[in-house]
N, C-alpha and C. Protein backbone atom coordinates (compact mmCIF):
# COMPACT_ATOMS: atom_id res chain seq x y z
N UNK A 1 -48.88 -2.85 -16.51
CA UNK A 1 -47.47 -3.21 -16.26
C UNK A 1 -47.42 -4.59 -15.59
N UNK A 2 -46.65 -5.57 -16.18
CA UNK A 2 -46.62 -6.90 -15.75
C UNK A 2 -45.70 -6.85 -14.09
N UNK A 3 -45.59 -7.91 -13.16
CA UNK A 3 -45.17 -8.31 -12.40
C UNK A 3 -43.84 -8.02 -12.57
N UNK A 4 -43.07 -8.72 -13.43
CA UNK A 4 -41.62 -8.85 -14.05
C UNK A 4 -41.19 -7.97 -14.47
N UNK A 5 -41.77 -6.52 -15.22
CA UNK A 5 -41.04 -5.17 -15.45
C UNK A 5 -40.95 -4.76 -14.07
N UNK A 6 -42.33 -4.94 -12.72
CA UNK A 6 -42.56 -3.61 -11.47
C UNK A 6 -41.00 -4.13 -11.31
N UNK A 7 -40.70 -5.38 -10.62
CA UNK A 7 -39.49 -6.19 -9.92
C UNK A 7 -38.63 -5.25 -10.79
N UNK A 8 -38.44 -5.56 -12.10
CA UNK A 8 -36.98 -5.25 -12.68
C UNK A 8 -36.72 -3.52 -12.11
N UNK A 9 -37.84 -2.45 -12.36
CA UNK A 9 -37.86 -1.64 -12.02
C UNK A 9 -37.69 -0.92 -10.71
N UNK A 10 -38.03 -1.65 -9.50
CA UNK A 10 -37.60 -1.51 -8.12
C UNK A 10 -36.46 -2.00 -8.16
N UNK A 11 -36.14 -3.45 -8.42
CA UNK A 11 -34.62 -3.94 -8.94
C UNK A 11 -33.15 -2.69 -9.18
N UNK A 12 -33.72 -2.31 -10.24
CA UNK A 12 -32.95 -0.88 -10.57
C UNK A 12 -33.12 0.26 -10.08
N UNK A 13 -33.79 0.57 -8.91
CA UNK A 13 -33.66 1.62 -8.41
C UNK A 13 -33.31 1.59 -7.02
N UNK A 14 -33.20 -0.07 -6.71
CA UNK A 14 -32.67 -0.62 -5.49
C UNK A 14 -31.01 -0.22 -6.28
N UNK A 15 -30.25 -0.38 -7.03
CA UNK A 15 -28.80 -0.21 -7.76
C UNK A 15 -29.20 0.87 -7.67
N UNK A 16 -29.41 1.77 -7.95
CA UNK A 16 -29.01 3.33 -8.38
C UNK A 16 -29.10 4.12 -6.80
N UNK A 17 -29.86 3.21 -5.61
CA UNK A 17 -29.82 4.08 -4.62
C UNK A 17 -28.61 3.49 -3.56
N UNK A 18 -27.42 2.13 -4.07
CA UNK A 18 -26.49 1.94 -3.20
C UNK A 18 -25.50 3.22 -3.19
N UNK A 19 -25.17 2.82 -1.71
CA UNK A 19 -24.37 4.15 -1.48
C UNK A 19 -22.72 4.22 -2.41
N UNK A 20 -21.69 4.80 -2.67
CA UNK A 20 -20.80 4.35 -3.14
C UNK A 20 -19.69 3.64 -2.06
N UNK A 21 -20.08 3.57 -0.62
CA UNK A 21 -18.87 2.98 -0.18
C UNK A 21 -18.99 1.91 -0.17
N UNK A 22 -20.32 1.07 -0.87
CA UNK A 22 -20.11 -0.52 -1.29
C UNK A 22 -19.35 -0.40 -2.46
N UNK A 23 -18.89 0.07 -3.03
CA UNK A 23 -17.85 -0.77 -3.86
C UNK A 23 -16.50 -1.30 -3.38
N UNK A 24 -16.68 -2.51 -4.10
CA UNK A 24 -15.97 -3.65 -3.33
C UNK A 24 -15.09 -4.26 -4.27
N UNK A 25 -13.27 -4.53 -4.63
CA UNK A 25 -12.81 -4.82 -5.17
C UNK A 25 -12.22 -6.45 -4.81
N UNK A 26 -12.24 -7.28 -5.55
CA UNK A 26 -11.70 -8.74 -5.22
C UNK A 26 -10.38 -8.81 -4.66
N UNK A 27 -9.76 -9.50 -3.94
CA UNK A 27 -8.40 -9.56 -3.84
C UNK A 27 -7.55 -9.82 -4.89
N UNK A 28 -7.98 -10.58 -5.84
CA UNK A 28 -7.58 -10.75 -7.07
C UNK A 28 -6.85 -9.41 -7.84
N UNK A 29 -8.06 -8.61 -7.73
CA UNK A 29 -7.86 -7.11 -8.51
C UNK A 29 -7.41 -6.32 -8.05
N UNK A 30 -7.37 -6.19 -6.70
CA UNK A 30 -6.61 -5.25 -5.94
C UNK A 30 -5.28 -5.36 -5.75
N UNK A 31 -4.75 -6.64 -5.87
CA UNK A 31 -3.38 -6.82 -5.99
C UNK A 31 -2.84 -7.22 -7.93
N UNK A 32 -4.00 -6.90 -8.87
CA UNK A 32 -3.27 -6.96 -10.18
C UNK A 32 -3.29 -5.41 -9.73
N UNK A 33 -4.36 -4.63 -9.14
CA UNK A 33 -3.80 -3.14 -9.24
C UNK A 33 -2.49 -2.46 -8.96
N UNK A 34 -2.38 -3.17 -7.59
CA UNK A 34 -1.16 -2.60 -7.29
C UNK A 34 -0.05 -3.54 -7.36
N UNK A 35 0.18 -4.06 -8.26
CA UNK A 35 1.32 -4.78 -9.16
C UNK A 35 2.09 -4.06 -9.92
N UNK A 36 1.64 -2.74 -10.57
CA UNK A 36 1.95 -1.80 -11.26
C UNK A 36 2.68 -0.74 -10.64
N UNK A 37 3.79 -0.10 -10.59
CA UNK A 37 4.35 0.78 -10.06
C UNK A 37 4.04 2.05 -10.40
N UNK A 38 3.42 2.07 -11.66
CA UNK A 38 2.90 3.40 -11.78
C UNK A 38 1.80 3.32 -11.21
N UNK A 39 1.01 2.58 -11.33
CA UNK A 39 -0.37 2.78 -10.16
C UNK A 39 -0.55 2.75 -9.23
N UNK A 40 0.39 2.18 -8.20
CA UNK A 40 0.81 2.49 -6.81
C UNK A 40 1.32 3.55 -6.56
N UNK A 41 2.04 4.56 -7.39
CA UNK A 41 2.70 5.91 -7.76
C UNK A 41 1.37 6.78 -7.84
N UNK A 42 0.25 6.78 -8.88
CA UNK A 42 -0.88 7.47 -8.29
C UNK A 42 -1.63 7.76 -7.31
N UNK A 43 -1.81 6.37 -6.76
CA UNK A 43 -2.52 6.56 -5.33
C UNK A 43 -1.46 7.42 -4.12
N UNK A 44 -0.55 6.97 -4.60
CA UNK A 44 0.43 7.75 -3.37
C UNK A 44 0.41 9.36 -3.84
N UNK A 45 0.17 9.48 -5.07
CA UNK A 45 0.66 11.27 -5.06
C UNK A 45 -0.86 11.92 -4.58
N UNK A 46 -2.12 10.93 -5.09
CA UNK A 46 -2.97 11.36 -4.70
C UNK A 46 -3.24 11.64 -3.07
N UNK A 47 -2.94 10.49 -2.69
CA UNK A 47 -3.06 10.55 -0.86
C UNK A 47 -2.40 11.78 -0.65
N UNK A 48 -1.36 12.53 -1.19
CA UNK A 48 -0.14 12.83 -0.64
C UNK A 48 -0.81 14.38 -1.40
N UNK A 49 -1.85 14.65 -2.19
CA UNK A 49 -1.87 16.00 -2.44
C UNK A 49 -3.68 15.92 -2.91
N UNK A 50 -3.98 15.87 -1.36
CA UNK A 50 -5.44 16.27 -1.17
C UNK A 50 -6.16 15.76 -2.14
N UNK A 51 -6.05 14.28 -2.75
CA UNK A 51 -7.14 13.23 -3.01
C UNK A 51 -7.43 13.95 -4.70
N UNK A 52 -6.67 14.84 -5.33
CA UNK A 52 -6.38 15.55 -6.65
C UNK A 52 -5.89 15.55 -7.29
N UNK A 53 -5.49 15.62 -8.25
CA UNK A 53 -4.37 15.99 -9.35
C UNK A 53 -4.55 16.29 -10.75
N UNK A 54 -3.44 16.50 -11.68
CA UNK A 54 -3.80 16.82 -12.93
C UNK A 54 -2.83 15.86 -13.76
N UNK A 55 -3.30 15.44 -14.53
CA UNK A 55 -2.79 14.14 -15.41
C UNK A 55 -1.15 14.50 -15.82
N UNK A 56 -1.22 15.71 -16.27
CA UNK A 56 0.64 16.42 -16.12
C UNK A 56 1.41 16.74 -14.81
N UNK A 57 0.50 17.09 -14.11
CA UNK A 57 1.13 17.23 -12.46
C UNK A 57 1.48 15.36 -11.99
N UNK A 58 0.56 14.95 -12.51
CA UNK A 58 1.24 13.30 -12.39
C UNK A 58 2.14 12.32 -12.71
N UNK A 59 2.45 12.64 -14.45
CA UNK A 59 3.42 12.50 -15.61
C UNK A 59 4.64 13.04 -14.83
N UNK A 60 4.51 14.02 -14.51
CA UNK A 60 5.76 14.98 -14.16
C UNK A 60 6.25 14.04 -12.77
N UNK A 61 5.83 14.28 -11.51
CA UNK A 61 6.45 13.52 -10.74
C UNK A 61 6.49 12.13 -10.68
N UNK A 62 5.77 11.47 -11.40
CA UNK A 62 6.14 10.02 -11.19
C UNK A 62 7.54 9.78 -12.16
N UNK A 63 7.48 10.43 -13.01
CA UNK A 63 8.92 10.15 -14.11
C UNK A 63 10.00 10.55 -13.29
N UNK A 64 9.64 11.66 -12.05
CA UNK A 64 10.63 12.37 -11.50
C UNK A 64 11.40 11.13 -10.52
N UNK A 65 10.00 10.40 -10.20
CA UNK A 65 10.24 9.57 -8.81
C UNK A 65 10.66 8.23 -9.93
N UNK A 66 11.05 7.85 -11.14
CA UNK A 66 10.93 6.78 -11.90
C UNK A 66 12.41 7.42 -12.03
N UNK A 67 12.76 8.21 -12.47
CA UNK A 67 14.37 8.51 -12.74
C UNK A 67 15.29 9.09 -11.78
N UNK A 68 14.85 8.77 -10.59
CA UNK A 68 15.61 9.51 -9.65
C UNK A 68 16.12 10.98 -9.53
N UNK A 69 15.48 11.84 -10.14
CA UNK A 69 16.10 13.56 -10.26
C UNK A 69 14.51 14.05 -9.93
N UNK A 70 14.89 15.37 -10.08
CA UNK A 70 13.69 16.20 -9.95
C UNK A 70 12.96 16.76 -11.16
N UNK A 71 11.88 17.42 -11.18
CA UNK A 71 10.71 17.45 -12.07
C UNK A 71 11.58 18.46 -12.53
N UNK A 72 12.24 19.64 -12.22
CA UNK A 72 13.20 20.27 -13.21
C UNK A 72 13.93 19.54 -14.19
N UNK A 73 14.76 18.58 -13.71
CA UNK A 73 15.56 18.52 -14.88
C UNK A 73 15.44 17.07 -15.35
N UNK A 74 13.78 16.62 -15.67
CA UNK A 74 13.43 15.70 -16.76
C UNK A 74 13.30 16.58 -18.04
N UNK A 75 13.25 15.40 -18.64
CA UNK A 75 13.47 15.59 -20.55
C UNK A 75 11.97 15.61 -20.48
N UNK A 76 11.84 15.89 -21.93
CA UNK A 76 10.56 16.04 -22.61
C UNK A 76 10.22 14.61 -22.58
N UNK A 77 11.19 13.80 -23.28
CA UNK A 77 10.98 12.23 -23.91
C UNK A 77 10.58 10.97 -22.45
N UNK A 78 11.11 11.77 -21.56
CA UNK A 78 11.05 10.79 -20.38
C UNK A 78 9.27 11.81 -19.49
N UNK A 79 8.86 12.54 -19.31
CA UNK A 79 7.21 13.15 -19.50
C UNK A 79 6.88 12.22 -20.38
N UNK A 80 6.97 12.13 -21.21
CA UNK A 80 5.64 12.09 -22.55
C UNK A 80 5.96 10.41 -22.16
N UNK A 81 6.55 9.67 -22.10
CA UNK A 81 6.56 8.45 -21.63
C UNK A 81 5.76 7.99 -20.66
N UNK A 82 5.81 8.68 -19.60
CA UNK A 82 5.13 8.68 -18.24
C UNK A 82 3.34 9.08 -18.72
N UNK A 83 3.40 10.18 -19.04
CA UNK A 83 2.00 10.73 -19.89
C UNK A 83 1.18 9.69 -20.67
N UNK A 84 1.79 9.23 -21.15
CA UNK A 84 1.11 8.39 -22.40
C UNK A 84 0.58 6.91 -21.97
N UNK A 85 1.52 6.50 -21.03
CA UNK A 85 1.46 5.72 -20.34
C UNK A 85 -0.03 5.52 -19.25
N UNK A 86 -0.27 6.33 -18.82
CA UNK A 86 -0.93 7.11 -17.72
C UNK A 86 -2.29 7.30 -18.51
N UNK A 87 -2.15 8.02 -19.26
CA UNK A 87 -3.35 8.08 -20.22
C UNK A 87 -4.21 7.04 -20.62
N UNK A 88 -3.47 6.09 -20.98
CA UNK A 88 -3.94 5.17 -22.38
C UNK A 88 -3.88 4.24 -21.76
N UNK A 89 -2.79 3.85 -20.48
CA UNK A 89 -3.03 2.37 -19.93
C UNK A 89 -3.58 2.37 -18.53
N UNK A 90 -2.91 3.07 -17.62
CA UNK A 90 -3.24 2.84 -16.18
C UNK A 90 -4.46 3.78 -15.34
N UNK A 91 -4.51 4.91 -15.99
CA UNK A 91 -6.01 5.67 -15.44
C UNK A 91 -6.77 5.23 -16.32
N UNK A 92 -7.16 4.63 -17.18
CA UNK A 92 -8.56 3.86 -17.64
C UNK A 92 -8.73 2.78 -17.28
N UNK A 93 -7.66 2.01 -16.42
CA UNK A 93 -7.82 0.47 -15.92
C UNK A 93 -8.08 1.13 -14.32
N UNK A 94 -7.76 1.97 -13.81
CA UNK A 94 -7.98 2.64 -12.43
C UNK A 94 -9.58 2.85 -12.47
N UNK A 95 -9.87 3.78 -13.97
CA UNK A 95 -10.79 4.31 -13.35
C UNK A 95 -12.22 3.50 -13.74
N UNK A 96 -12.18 2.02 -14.34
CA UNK A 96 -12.69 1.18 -14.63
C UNK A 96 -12.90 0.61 -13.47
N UNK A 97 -12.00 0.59 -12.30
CA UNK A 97 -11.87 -0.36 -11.18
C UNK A 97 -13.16 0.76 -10.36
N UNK A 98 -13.29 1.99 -10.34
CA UNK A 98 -13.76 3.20 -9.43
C UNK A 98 -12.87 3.21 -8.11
N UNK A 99 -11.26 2.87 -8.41
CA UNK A 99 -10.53 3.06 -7.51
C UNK A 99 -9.93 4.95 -7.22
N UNK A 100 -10.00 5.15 -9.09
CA UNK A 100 -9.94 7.27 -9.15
C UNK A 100 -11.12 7.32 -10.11
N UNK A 101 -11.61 8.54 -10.06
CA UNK A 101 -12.22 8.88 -11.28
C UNK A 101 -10.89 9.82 -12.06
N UNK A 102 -11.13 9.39 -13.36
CA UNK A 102 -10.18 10.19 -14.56
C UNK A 102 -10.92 10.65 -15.54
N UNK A 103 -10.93 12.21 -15.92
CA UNK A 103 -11.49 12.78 -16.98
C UNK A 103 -10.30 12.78 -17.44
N UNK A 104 -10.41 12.26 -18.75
CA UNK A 104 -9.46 12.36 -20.26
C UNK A 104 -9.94 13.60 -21.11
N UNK A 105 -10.70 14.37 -20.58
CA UNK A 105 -10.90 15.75 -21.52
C UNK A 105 -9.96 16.74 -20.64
N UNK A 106 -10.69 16.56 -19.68
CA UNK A 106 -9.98 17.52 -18.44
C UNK A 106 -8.93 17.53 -17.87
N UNK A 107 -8.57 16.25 -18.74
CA UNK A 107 -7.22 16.03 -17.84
C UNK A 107 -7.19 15.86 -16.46
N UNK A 108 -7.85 15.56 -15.84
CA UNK A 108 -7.95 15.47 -14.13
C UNK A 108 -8.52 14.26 -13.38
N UNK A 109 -7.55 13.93 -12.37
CA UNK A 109 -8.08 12.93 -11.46
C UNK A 109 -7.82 12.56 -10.35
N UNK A 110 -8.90 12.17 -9.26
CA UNK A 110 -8.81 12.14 -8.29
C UNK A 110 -9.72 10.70 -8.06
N UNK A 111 -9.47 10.14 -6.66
CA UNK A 111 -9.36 9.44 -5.53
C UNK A 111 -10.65 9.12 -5.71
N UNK A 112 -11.30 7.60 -6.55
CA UNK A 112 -12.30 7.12 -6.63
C UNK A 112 -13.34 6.20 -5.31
N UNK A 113 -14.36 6.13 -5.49
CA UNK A 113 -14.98 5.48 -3.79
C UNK A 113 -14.43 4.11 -3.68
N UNK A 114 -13.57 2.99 -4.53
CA UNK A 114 -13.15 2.09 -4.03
C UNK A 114 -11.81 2.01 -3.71
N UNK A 115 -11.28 3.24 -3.62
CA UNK A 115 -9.44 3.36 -3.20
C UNK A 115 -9.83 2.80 -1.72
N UNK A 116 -10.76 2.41 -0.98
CA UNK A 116 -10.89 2.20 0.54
C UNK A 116 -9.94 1.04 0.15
N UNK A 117 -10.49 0.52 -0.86
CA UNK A 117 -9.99 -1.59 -0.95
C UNK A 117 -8.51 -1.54 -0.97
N UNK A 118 -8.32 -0.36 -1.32
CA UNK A 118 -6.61 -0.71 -1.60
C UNK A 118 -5.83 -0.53 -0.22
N UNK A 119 -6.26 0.47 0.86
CA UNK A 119 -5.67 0.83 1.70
C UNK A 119 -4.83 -0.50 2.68
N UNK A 120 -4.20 -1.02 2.09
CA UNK A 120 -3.57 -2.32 2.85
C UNK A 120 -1.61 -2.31 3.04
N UNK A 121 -1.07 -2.83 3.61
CA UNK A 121 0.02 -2.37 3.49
C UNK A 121 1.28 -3.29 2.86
N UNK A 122 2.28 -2.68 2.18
CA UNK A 122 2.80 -3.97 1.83
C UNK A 122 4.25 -4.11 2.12
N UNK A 123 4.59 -5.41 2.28
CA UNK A 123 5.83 -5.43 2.84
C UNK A 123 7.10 -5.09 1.92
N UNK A 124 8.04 -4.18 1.88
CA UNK A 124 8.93 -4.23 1.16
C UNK A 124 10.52 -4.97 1.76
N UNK A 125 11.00 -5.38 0.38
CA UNK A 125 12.58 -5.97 0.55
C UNK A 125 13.30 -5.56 -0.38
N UNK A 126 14.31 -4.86 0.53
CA UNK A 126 15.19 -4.19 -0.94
C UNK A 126 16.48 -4.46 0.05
N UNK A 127 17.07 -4.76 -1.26
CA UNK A 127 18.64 -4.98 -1.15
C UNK A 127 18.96 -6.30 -0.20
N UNK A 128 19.53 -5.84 0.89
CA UNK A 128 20.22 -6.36 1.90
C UNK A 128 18.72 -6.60 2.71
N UNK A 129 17.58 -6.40 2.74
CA UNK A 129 16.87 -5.92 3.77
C UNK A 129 16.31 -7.60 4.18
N UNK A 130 15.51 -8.01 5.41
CA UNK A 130 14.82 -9.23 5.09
C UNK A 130 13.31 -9.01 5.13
N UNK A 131 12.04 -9.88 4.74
CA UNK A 131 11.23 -9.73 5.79
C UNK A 131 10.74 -9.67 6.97
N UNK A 132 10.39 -9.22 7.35
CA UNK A 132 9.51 -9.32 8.57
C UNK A 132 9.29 -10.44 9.66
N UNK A 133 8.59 -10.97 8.94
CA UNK A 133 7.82 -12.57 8.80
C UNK A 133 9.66 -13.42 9.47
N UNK A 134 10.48 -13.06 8.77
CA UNK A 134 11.82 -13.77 9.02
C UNK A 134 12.48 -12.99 10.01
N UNK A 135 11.79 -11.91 10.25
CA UNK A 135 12.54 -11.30 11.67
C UNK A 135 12.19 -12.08 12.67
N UNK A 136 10.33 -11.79 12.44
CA UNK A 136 10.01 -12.55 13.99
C UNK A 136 9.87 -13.89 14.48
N UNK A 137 10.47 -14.30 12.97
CA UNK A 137 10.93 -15.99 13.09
C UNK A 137 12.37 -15.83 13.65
N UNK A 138 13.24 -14.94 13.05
CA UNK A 138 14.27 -15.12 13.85
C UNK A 138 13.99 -14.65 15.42
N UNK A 139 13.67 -13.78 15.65
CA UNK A 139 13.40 -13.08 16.87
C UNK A 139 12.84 -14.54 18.12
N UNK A 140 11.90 -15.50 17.27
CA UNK A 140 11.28 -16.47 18.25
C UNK A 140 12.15 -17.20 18.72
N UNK A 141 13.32 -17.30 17.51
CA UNK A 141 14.07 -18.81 17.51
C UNK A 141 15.17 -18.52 18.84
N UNK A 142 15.88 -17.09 19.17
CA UNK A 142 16.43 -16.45 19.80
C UNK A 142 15.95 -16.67 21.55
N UNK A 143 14.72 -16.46 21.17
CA UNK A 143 13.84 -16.40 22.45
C UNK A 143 14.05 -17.19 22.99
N UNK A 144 13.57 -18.76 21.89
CA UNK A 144 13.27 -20.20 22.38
C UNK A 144 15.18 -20.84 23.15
N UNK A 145 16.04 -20.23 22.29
CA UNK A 145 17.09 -20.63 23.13
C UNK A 145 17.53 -19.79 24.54
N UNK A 146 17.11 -18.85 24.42
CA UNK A 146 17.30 -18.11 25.91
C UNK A 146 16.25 -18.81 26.67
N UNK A 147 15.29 -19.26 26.81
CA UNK A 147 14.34 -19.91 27.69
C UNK A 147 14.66 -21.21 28.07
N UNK A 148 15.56 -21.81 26.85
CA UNK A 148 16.30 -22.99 26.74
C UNK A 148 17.45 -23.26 28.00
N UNK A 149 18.49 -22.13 27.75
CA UNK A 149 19.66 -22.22 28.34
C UNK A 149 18.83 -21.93 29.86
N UNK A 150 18.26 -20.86 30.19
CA UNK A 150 17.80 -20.86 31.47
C UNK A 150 17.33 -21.93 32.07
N UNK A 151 16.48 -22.49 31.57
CA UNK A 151 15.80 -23.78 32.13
C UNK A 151 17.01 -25.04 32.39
N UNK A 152 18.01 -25.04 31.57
CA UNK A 152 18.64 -25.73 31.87
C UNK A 152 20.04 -25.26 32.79
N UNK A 153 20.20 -23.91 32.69
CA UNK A 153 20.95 -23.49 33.94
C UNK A 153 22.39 -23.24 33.74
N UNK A 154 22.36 -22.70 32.04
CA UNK A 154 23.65 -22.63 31.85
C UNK A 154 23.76 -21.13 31.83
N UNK A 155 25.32 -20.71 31.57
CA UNK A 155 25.91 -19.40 32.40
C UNK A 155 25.38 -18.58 30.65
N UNK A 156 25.80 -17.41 31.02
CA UNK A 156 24.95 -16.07 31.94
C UNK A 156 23.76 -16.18 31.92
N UNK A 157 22.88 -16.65 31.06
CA UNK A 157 21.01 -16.43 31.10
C UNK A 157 21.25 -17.40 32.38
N UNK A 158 21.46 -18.61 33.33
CA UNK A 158 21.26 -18.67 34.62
C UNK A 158 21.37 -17.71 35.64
N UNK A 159 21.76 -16.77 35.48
CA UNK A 159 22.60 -15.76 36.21
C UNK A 159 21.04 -14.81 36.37
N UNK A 160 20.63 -14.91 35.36
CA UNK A 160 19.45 -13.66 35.33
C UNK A 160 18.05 -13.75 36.83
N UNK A 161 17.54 -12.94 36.66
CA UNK A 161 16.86 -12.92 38.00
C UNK A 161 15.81 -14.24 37.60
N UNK A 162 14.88 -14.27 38.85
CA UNK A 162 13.48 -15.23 37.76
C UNK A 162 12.49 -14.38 36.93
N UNK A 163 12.68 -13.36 37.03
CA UNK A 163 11.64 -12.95 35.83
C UNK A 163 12.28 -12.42 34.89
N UNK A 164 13.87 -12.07 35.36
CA UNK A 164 14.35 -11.61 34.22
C UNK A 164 13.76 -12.38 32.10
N UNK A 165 13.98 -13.51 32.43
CA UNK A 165 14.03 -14.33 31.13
C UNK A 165 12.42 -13.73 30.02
N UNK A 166 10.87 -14.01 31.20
CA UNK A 166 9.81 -13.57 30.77
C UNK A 166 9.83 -11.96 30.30
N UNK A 167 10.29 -10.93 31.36
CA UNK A 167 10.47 -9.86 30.92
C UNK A 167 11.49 -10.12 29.55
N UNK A 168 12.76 -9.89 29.47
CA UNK A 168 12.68 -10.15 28.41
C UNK A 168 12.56 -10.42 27.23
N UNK A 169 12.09 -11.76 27.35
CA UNK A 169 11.08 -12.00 26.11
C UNK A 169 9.78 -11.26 25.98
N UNK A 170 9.41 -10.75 26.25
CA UNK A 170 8.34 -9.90 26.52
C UNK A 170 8.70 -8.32 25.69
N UNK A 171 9.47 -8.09 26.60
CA UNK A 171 9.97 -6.50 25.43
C UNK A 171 10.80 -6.97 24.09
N UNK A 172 11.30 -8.01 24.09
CA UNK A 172 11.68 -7.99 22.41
C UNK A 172 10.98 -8.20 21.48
N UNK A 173 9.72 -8.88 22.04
CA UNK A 173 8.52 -8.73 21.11
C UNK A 173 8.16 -7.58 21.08
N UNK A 174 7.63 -6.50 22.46
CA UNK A 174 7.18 -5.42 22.31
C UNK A 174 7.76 -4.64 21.09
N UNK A 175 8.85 -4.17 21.48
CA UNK A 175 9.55 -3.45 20.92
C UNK A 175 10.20 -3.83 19.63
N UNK A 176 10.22 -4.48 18.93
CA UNK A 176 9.74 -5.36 17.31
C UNK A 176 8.54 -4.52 16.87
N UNK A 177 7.46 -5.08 18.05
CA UNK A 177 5.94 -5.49 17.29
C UNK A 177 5.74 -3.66 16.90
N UNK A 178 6.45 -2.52 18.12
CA UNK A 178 6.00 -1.41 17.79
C UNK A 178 6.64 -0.33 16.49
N UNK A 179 8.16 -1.12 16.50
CA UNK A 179 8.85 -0.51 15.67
C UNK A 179 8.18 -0.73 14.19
N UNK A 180 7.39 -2.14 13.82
CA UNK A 180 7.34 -2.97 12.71
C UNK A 180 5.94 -1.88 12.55
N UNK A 181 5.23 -1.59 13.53
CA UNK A 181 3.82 -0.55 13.85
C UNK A 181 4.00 0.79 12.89
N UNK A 182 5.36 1.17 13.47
CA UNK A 182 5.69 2.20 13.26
C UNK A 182 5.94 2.68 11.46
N UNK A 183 6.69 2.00 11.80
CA UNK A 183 7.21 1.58 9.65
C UNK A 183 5.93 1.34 9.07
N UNK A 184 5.33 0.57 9.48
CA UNK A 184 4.29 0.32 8.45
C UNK A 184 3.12 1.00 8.06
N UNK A 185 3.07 2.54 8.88
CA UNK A 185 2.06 3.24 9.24
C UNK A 185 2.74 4.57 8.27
N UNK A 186 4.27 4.35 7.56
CA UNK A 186 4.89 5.55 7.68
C UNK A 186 5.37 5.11 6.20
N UNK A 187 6.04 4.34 6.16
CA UNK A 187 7.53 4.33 5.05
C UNK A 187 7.20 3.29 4.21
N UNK A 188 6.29 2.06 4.68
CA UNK A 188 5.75 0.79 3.76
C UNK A 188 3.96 1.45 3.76
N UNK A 189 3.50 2.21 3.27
CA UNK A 189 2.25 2.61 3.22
C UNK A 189 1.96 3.53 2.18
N UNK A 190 1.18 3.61 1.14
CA UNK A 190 0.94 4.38 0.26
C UNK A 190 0.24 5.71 0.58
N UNK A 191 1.27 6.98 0.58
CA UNK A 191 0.69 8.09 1.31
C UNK A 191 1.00 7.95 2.28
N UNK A 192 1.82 7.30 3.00
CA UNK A 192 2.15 7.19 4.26
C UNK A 192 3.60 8.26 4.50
N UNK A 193 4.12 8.83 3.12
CA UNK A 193 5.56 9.29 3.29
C UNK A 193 5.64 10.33 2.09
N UNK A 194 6.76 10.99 2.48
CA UNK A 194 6.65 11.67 1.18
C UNK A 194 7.12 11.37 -0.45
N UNK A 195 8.19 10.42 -0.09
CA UNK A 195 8.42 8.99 -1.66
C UNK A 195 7.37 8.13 -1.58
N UNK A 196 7.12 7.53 -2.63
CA UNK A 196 6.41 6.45 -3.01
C UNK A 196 7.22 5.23 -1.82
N UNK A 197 6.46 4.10 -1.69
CA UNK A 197 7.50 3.14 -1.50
C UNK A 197 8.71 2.88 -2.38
N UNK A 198 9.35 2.40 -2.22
CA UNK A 198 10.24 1.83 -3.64
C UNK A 198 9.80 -0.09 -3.86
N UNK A 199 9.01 0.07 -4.30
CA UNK A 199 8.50 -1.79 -4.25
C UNK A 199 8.71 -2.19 -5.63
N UNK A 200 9.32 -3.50 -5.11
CA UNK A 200 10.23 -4.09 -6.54
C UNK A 200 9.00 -4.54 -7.16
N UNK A 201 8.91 -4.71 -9.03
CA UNK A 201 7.62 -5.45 -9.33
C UNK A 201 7.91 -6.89 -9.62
């Protein structure tokens, strides 16, 4: 046995003995993954029902959570949409990623070793709502003029004690930074709630 097969051969059995929690998805891919609303819709039903499911138990509520009613009273035509979908496009690009494994015989799938990569959170804006990012820009800009008017001694922030102004500014960050904690652990988190997010694509 030459030099260059032993290598290739330890080579490959150095790969076959990594553990699976190195798999490692690009940022690139992890956000074409969850670009998709139905595939952000899997991971959440999965988180949300013990890391399992069955390819019709999936069809069924995501169409449910896609048409706003309940898994009773979808149509056949609006399933088999969701199904087919699911089948043929987004659990073979999932399970290509090893974000789920998907048997297409068995119909079944669950919560692959690189769903770790996805666990990130994302900000939603719907409707009327703003970001974040523009809260605590507004929130600073607020600050910076209350620190403003004090320093210069105009009425009521002059009025305040001397620590009043620091306290202040102090808990409106707190109490931002915990609320923004809070949400994002709960209602902007996949599996974090019992709806999906609602995230625009």
């Amino acid at each position: 046995m030459t030099a260059t097969s032993t290598t290739a051969e330890e080579s490959s059995k150095q790969d076959d003995e990594l553990p699976e929690s190195s798999e490692v998805i690009s940022y690139d891919e992890c956000f074409d993954l969850l670009s998709n609303h139905r595939r952000r819709y899997v991971l959440h039903y999965l988180q949300q029902n013990g890391d399992t499911a069955t390819l019709s138990d999936l069809a069924e509520q995501i169409a449910a959570w896609e048409n706003g009613i309940e898994i009773t009273d979808l149509s056949y035509d609006q399933r088999k949409r969701v199904y087919t979908s699911l089948q043929q496009v987004h659990l073979p690009r999932m399970d290509d990623a090893r974000v789920i494994e998907f048997d297409d015989r068995e119909g079944s799938v669950e919560i692959g070793p690189a769903a770790d990569n996805l666990d990130i959170y994302l900000e939603i804006v719907e409707g009327g709502d703003i970001p974040w990012s523009y809260l605590y820009l507004g929130l600073a800009l607020i600050n910076t003029v209350v620190v403003g008017a004090f320093a210069a001694g105009l009425w009521p922030v002059a009025a305040l004690p001397g620590l009043g102004v620091p306290i202040f500014v102090t808990t409106s960050f707190l109490v931002t930074s915990v609320v923004h904690l809070y949400i994002t652990r709960t209602e902007m988190r996949l599996g974090g709630s019992e709806e999906p997010p609602s995230l625009v694509e």
